[in-house]
PDB file of N, CA and C in Angstrom:
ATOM      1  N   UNK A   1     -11.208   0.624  49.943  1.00  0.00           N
ATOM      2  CA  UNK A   1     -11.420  -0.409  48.940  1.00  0.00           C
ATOM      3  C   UNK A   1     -11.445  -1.779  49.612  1.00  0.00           C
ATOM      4  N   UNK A   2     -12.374  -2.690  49.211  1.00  0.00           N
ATOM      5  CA  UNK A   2     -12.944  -4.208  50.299  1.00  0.00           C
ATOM      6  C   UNK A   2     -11.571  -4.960  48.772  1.00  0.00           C
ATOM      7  N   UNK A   3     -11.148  -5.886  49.280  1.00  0.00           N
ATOM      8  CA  UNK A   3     -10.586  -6.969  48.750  1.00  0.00           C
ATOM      9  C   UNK A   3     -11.046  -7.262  47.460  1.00  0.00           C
ATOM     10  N   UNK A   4     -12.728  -7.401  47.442  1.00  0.00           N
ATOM     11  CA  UNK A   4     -13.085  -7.649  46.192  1.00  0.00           C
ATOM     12  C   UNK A   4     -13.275  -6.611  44.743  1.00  0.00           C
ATOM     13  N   UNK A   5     -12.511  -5.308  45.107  1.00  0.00           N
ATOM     14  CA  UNK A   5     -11.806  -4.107  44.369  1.00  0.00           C
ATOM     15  C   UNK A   5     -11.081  -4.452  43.560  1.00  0.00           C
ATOM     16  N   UNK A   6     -10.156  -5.022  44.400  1.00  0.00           N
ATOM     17  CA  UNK A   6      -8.581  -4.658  43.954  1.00  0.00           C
ATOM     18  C   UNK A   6      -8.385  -5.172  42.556  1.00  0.00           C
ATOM     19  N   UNK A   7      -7.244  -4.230  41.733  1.00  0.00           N
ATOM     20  CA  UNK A   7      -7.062  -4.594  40.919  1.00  0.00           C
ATOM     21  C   UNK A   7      -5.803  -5.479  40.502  1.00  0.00           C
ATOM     22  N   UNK A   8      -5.996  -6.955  39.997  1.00  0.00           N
ATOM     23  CA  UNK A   8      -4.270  -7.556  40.299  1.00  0.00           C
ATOM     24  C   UNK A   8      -3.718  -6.978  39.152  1.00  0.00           C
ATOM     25  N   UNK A   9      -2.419  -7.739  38.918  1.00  0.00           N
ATOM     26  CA  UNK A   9      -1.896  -7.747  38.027  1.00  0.00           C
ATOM     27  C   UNK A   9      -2.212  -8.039  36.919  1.00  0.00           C
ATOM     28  N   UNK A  10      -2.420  -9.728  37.006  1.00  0.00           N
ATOM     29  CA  UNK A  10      -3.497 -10.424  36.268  1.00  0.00           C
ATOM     30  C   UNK A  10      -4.538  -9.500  35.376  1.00  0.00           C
ATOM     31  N   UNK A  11      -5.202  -8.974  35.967  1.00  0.00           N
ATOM     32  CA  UNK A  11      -6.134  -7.902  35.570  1.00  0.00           C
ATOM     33  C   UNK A  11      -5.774  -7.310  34.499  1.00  0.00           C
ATOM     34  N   UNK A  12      -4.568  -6.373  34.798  1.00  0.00           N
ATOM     35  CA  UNK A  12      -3.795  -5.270  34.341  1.00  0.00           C
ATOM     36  C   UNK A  12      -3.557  -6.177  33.015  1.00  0.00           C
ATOM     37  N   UNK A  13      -2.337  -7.424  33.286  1.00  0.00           N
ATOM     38  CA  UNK A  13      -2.177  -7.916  32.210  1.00  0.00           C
ATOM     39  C   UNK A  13      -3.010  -8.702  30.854  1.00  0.00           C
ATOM     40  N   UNK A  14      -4.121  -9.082  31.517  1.00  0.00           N
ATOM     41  CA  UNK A  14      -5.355  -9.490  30.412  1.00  0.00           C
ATOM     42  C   UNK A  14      -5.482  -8.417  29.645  1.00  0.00           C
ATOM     43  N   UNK A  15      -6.056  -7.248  30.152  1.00  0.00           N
ATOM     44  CA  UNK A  15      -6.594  -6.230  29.744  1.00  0.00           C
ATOM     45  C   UNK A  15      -5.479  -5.341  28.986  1.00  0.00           C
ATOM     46  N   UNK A  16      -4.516  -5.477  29.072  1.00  0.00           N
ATOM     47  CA  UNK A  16      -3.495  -5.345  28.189  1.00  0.00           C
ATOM     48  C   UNK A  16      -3.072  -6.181  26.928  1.00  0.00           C
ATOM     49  N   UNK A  17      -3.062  -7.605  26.873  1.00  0.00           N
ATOM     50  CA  UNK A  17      -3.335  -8.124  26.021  1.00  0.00           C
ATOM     51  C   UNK A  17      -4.413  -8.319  24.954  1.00  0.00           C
ATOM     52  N   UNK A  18      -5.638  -7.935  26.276  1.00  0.00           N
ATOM     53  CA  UNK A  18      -6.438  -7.433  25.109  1.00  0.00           C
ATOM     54  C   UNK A  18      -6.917  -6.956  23.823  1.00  0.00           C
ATOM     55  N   UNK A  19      -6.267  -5.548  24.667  1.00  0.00           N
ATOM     56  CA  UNK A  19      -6.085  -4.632  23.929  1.00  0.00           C
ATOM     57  C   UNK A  19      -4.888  -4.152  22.553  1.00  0.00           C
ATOM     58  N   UNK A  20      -3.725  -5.405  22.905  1.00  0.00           N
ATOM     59  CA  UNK A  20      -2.664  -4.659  21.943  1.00  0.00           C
ATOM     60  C   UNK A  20      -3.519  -6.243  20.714  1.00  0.00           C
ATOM     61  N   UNK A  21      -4.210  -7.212  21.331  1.00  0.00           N
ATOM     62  CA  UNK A  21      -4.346  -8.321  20.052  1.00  0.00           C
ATOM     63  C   UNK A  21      -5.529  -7.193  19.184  1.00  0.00           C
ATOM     64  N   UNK A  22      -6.287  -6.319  19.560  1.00  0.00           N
ATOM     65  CA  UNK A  22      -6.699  -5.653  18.699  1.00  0.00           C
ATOM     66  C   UNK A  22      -6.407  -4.998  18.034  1.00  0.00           C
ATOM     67  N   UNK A  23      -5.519  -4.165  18.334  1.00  0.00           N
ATOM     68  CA  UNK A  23      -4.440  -3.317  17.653  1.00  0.00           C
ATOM     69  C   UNK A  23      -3.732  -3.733  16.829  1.00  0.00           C
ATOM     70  N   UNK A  24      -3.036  -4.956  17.150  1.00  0.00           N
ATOM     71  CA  UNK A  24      -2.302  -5.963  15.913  1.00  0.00           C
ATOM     72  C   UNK A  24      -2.994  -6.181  14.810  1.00  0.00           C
ATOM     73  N   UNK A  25      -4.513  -6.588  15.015  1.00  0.00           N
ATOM     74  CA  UNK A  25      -5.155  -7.350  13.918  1.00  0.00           C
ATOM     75  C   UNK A  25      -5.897  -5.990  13.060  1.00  0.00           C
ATOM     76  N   UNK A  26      -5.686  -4.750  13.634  1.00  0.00           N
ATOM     77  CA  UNK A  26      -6.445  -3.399  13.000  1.00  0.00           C
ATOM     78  C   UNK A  26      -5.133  -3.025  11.970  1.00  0.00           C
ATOM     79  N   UNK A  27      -3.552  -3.425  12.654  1.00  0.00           N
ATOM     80  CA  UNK A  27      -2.465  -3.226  11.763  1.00  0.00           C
ATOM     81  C   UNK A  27      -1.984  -4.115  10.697  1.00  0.00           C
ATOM     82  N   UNK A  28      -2.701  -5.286  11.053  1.00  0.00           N
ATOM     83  CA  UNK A  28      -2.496  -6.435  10.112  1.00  0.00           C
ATOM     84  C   UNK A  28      -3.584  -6.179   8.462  1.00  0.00           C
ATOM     85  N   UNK A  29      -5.088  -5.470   9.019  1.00  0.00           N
ATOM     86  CA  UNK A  29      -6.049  -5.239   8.042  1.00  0.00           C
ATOM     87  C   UNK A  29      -5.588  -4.188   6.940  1.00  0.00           C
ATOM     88  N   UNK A  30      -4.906  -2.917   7.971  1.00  0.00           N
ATOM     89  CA  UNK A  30      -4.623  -1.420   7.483  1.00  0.00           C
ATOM     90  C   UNK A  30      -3.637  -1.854   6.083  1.00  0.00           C
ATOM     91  N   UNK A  31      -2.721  -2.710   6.408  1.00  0.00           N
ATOM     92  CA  UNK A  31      -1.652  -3.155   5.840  1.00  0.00           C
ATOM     93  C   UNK A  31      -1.858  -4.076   4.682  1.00  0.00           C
ATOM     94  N   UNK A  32      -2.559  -4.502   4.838  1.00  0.00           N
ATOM     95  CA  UNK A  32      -2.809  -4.882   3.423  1.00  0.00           C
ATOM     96  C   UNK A  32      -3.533  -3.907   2.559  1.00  0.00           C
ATOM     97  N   UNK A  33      -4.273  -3.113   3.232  1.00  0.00           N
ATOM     98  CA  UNK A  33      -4.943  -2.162   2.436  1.00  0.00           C
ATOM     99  C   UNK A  33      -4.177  -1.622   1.490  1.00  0.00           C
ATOM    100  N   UNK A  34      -3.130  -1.059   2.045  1.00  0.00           N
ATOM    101  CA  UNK A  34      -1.858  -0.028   2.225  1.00  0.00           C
ATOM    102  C   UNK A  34      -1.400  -1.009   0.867  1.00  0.00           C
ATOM    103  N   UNK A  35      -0.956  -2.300   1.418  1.00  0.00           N
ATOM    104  CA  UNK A  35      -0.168  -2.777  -0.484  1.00  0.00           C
ATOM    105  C   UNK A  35      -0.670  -2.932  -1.317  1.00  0.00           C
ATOM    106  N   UNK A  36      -1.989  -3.339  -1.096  1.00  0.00           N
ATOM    107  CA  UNK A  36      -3.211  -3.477  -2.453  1.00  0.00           C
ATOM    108  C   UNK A  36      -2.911  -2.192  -3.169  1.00  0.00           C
ATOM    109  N   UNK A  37      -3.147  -1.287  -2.397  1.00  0.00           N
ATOM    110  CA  UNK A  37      -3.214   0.245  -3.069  1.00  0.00           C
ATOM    111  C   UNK A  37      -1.829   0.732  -3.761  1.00  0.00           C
ATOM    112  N   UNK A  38      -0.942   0.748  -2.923  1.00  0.00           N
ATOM    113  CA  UNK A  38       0.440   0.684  -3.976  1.00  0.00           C
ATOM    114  C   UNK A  38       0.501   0.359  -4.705  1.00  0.00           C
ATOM    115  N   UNK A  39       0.322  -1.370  -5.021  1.00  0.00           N
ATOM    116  CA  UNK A  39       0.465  -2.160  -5.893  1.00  0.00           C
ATOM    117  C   UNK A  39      -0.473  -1.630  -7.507  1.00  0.00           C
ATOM    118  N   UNK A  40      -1.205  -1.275  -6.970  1.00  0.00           N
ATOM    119  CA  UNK A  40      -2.445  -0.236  -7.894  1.00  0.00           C
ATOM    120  C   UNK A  40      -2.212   0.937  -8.446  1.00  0.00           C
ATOM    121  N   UNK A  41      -1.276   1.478  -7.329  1.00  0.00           N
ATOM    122  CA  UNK A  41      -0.918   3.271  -8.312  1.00  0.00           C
ATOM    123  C   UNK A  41       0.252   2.585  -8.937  1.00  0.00           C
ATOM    124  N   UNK A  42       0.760   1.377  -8.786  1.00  0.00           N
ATOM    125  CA  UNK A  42       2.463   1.196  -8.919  1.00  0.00           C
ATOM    126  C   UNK A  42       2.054   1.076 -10.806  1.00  0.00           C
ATOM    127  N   UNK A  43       0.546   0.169 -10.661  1.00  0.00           N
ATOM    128  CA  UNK A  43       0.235  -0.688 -12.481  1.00  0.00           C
ATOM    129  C   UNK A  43      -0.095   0.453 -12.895  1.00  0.00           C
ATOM    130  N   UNK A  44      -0.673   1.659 -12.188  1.00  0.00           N
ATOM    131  CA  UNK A  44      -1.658   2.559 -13.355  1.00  0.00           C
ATOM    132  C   UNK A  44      -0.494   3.112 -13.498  1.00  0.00           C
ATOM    133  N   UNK A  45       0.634   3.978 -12.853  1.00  0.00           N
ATOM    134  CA  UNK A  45       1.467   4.756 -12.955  1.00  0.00           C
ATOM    135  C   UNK A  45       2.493   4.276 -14.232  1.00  0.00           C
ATOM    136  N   UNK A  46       2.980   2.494 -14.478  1.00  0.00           N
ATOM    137  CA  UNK A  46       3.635   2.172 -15.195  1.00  0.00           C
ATOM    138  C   UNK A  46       3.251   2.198 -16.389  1.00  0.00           C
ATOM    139  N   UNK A  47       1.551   1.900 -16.520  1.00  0.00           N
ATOM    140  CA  UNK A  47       1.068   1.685 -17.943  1.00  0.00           C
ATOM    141  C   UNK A  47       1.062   3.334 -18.469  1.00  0.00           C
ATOM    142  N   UNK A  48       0.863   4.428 -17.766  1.00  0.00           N
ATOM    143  CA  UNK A  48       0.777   5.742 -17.969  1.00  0.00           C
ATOM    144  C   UNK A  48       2.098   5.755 -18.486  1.00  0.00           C
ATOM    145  N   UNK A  49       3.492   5.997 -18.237  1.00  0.00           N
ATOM    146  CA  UNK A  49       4.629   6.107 -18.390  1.00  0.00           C
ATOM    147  C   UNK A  49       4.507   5.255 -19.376  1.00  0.00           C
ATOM    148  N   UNK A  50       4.467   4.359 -19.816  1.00  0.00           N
ATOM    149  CA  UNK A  50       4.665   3.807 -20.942  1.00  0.00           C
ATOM    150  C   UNK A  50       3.638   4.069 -22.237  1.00  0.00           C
ATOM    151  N   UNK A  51       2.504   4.119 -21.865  1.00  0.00           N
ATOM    152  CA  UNK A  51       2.084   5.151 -22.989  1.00  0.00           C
ATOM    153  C   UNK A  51       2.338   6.611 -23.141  1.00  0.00           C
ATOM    154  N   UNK A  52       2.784   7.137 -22.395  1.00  0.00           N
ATOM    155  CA  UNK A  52       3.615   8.422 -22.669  1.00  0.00           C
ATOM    156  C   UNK A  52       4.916   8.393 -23.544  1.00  0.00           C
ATOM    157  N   UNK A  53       5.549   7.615 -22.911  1.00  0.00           N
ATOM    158  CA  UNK A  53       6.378   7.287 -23.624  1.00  0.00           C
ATOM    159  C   UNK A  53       6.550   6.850 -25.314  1.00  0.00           C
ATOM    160  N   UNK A  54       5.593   5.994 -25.369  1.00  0.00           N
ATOM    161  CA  UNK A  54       5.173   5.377 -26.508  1.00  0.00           C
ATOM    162  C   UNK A  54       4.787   6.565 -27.383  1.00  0.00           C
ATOM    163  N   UNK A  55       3.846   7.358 -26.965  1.00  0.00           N
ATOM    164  CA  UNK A  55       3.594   8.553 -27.524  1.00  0.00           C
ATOM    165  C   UNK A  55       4.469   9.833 -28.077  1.00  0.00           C
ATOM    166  N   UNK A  56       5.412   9.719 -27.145  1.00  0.00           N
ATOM    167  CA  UNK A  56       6.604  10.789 -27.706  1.00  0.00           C
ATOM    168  C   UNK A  56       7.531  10.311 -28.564  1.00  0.00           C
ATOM    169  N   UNK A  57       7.760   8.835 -28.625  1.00  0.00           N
ATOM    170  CA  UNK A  57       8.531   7.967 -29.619  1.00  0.00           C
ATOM    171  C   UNK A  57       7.989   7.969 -31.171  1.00  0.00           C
ATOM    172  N   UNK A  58       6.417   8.518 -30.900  1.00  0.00           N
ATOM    173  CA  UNK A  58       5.809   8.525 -32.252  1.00  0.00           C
ATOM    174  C   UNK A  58       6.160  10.343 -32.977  1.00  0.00           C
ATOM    175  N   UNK A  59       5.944  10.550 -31.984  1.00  0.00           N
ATOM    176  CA  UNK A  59       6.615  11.840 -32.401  1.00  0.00           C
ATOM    177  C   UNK A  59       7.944  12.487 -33.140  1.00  0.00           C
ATOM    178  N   UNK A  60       8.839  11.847 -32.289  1.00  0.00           N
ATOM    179  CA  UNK A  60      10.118  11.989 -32.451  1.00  0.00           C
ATOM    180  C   UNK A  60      10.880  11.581 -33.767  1.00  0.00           C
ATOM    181  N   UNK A  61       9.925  10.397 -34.227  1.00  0.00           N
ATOM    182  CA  UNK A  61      11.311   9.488 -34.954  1.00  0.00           C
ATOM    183  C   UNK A  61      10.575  10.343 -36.768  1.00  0.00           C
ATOM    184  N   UNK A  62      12.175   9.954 -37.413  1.00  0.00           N
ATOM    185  CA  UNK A  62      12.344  10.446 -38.521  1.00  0.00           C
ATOM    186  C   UNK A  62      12.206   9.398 -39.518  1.00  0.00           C
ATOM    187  N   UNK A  63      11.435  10.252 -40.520  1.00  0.00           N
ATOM    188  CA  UNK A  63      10.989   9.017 -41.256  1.00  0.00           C
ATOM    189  C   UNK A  63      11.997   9.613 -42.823  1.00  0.00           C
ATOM    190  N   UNK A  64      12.339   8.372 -43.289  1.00  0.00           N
ATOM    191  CA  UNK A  64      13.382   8.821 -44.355  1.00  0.00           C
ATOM    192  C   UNK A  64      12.548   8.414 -45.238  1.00  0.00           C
ATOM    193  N   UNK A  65      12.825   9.174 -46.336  1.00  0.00           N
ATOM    194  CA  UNK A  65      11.774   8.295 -47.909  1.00  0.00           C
ATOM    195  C   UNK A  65      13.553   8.256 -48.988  1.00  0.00           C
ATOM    196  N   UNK A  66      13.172   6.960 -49.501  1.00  0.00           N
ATOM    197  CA  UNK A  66      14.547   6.952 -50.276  1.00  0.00           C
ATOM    198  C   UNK A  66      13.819   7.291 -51.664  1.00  0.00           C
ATOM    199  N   UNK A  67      14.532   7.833 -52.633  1.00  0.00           N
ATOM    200  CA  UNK A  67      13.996   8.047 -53.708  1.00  0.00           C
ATOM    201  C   UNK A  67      15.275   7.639 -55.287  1.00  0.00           C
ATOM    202  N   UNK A  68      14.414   7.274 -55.907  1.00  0.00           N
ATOM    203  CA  UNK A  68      15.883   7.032 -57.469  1.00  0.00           C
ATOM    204  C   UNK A  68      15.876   7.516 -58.158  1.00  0.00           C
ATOM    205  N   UNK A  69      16.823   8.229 -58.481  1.00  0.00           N
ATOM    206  CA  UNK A  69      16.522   8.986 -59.627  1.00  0.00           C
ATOM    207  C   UNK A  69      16.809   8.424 -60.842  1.00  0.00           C
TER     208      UNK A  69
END
């Protein structure tokens, strides 16, 4: 290998930085994805449960009729 080969450190370390600022900014994108979407099953899941809910409450309740004799 001639001198103008070699690989420094320098090298090593650019190319390492490189590489993890891409990685950061692919974990920074993923991640929001990731809460948007939670945040999304979190509303559909609550409004579901609560019209379920709502629904079995209609069911349930007793209706009294008063009457006079």
């Amino acid at each position: 290998m001639t001198e103008a080969q070699r690989i420094s450190r320098d090298d090593i370390e650019a190319k390492l930085r490189q590489i993890d600022s891409g990685f950061r900014q692919q974990v920074v994108d993923k991640k929001r994805t990731i809460l948007t979407g939670i945040a999304v099953g979190s509303a559909v899941i609550l409004l579901v449960m609560f019209l379920l809910g709502r629904r079995s409450g209609k069911k349930k309740t007793t209706i009294v009729e008063i009457r006079r004799v």
